[in-house]
C-alpha atoms as a PDB file:
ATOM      1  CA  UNK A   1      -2.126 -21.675 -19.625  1.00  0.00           C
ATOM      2  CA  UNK A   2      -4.505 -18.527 -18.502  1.00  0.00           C
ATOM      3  CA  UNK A   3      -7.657 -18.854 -17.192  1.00  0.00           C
ATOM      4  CA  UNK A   4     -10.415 -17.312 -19.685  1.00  0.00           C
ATOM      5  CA  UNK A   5     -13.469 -15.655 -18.745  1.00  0.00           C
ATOM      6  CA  UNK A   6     -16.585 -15.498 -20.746  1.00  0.00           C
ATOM      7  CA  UNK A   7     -18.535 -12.557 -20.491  1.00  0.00           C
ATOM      8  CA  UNK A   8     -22.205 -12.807 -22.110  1.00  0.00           C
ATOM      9  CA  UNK A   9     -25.288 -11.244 -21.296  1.00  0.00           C
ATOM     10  CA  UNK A  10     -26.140  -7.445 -21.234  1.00  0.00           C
ATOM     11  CA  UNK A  11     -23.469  -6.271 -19.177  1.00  0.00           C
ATOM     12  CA  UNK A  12     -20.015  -7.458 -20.791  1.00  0.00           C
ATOM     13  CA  UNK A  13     -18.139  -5.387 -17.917  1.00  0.00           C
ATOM     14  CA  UNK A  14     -16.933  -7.051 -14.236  1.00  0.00           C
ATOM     15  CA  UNK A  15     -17.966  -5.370 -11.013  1.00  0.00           C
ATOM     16  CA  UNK A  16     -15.376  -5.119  -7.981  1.00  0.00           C
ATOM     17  CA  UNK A  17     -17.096  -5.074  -5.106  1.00  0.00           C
ATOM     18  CA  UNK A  18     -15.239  -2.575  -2.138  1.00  0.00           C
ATOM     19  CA  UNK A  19     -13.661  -5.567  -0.734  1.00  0.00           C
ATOM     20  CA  UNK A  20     -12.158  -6.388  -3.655  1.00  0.00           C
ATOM     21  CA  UNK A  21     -10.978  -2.619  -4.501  1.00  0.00           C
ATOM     22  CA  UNK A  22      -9.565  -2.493  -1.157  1.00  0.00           C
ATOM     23  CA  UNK A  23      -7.487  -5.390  -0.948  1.00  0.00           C
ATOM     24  CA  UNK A  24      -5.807  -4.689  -4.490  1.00  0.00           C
ATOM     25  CA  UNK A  25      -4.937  -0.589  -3.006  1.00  0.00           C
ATOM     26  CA  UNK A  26      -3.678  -2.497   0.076  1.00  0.00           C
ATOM     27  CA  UNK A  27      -1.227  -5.180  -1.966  1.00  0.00           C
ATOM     28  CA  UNK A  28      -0.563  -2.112  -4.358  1.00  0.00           C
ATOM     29  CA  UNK A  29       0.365   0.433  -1.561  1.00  0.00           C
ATOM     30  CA  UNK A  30       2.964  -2.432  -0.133  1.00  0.00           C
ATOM     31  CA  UNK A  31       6.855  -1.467  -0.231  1.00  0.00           C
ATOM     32  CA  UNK A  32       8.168  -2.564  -3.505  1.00  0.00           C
ATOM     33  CA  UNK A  33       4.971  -3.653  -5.139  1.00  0.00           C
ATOM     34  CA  UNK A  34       4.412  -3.799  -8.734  1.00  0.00           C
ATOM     35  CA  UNK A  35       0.525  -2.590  -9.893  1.00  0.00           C
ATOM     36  CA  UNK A  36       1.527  -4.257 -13.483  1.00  0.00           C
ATOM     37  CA  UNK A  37       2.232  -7.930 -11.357  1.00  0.00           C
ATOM     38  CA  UNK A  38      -0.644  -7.272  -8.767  1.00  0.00           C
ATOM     39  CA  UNK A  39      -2.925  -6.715 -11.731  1.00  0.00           C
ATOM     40  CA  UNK A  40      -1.825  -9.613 -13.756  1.00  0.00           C
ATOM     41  CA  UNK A  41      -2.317 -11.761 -10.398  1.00  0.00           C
ATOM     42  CA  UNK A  42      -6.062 -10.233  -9.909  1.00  0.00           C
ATOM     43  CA  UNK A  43      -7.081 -10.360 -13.275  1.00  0.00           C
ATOM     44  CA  UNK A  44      -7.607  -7.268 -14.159  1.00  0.00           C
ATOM     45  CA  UNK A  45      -6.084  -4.663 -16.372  1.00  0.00           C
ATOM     46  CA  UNK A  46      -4.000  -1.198 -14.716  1.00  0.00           C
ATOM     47  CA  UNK A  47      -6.352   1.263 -15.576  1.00  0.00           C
ATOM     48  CA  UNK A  48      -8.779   0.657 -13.079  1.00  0.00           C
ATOM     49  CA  UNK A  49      -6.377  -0.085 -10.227  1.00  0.00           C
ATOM     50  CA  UNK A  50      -4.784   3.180 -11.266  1.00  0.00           C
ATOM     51  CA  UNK A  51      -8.415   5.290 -11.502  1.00  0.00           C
ATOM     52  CA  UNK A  52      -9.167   3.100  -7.906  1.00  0.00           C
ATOM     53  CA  UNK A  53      -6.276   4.681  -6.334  1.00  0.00           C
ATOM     54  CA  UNK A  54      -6.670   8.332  -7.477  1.00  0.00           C
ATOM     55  CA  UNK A  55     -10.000   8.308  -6.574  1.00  0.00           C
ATOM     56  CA  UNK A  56      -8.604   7.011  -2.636  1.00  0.00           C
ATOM     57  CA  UNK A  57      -6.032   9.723  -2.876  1.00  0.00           C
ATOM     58  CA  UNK A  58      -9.042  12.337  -3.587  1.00  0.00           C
ATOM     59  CA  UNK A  59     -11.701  10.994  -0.962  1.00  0.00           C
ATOM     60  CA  UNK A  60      -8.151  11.228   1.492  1.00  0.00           C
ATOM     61  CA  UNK A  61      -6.830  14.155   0.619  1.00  0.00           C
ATOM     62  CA  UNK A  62      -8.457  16.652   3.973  1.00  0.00           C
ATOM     63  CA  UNK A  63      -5.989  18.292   5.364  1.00  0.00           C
ATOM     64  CA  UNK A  64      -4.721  16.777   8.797  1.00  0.00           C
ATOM     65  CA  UNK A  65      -3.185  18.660  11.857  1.00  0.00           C
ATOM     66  CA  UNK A  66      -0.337  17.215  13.608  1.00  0.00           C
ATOM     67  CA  UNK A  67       0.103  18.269  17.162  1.00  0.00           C
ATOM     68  CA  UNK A  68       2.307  20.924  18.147  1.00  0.00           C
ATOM     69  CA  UNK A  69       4.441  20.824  21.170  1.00  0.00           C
ATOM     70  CA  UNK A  70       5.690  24.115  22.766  1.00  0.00           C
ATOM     71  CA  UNK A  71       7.940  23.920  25.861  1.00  0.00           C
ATOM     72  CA  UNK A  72       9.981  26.830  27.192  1.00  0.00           C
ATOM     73  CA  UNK A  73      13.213  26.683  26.200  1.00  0.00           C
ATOM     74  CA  UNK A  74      16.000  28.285  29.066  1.00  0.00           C
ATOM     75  CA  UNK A  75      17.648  30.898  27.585  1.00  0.00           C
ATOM     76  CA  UNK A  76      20.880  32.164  28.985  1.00  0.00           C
ATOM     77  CA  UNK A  77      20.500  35.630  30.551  1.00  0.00           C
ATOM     78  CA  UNK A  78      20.512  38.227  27.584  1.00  0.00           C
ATOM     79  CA  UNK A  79      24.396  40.014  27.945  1.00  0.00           C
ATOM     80  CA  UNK A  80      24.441  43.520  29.158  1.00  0.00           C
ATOM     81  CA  UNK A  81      24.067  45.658  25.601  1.00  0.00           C
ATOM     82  CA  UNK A  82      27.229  47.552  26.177  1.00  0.00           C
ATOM     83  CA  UNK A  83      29.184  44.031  26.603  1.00  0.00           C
ATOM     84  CA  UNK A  84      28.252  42.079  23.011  1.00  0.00           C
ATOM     85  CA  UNK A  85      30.849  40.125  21.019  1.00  0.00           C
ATOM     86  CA  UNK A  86      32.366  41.415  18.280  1.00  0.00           C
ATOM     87  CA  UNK A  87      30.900  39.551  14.800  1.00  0.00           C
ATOM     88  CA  UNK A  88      27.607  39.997  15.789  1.00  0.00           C
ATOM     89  CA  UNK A  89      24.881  42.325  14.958  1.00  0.00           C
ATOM     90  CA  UNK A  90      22.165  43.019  17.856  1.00  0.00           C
ATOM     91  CA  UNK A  91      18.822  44.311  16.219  1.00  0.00           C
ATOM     92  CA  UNK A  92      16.201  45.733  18.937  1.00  0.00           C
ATOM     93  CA  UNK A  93      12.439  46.286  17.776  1.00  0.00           C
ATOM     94  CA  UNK A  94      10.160  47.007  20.277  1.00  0.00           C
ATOM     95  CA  UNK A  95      10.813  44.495  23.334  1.00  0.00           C
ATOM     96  CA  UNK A  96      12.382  41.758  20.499  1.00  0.00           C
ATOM     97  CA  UNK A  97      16.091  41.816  20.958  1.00  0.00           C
ATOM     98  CA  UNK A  98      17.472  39.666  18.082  1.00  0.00           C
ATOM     99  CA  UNK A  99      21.449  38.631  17.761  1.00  0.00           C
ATOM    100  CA  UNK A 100      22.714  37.769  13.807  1.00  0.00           C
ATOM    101  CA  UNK A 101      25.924  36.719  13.567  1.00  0.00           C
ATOM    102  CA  UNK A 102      28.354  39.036  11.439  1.00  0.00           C
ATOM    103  CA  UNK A 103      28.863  36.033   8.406  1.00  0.00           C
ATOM    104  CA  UNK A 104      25.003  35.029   8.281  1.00  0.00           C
ATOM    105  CA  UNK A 105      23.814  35.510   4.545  1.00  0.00           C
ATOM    106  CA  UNK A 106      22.317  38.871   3.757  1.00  0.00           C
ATOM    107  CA  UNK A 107      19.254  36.848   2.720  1.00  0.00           C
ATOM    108  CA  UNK A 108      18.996  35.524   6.203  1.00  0.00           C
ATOM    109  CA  UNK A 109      19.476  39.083   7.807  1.00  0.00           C
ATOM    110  CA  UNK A 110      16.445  40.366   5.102  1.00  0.00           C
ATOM    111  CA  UNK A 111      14.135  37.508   6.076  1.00  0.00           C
ATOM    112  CA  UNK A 112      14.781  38.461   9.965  1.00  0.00           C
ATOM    113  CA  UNK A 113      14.698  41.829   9.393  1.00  0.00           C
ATOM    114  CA  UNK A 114      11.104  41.399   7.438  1.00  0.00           C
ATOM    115  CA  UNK A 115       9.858  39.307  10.234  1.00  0.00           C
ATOM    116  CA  UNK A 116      10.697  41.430  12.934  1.00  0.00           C
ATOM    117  CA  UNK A 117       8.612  44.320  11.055  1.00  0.00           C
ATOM    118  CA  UNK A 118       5.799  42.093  10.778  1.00  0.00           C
END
């Protein structure tokens, strides 16, 4: 049988202190949990666990960095420009040389294209 809890006084509502709100996001946020069983376990309906785990997601929510890692990559020597293979189209901008291969999409060849005005 279920336990029962009587409620009298002025304030008919239960408090969950930040321990308690924490533990319940921690069991909820665990692979495969259920927030309908975790509730039922903690006594407590699956509204507030629900409005208790938006609110994390909001207080969480800054925007993180992750760190970027840039190492020189070797290149083989750029061919001579009178010597390219045929099936592929060498675009020159500036000191940018650029090498498209003859079946790449003609969205890919805008996008480059674009960029290399930019």
């Amino acid at each position: 049988m279920g336990q029962v809890t009587l409620m009298s006084g002025r304030e008919r509502r239960r408090h969950w202190s930040g321990e308690d709100r924490a533990r319940i996001l921690a069991a909820i946020s665990a692979p495969d949990a259920v927030v309908a069983e975790i509730a039922r376990r903690e006594d407590i309906c699956t509204s507030p666990v629900h409005k208790w785990r938006r609110e994390a997601r909001k207080s969480s929510s800054q925007v993180q960095f992750a760190p970027v890692v840039v190492e020189a990559a070797s290149l083989p020597a750029p061919a001579p420009a009178n010597v390219e293979k045929s099936g592929v189209i060498v675009v020159e901008v500036d000191d940018a040389r650029v090498r498209i291969h003859a079946e790449a999409s003609a969205a890919l060849v805008a996008v480059t294209l674009k960029a290399l005005r930019a």
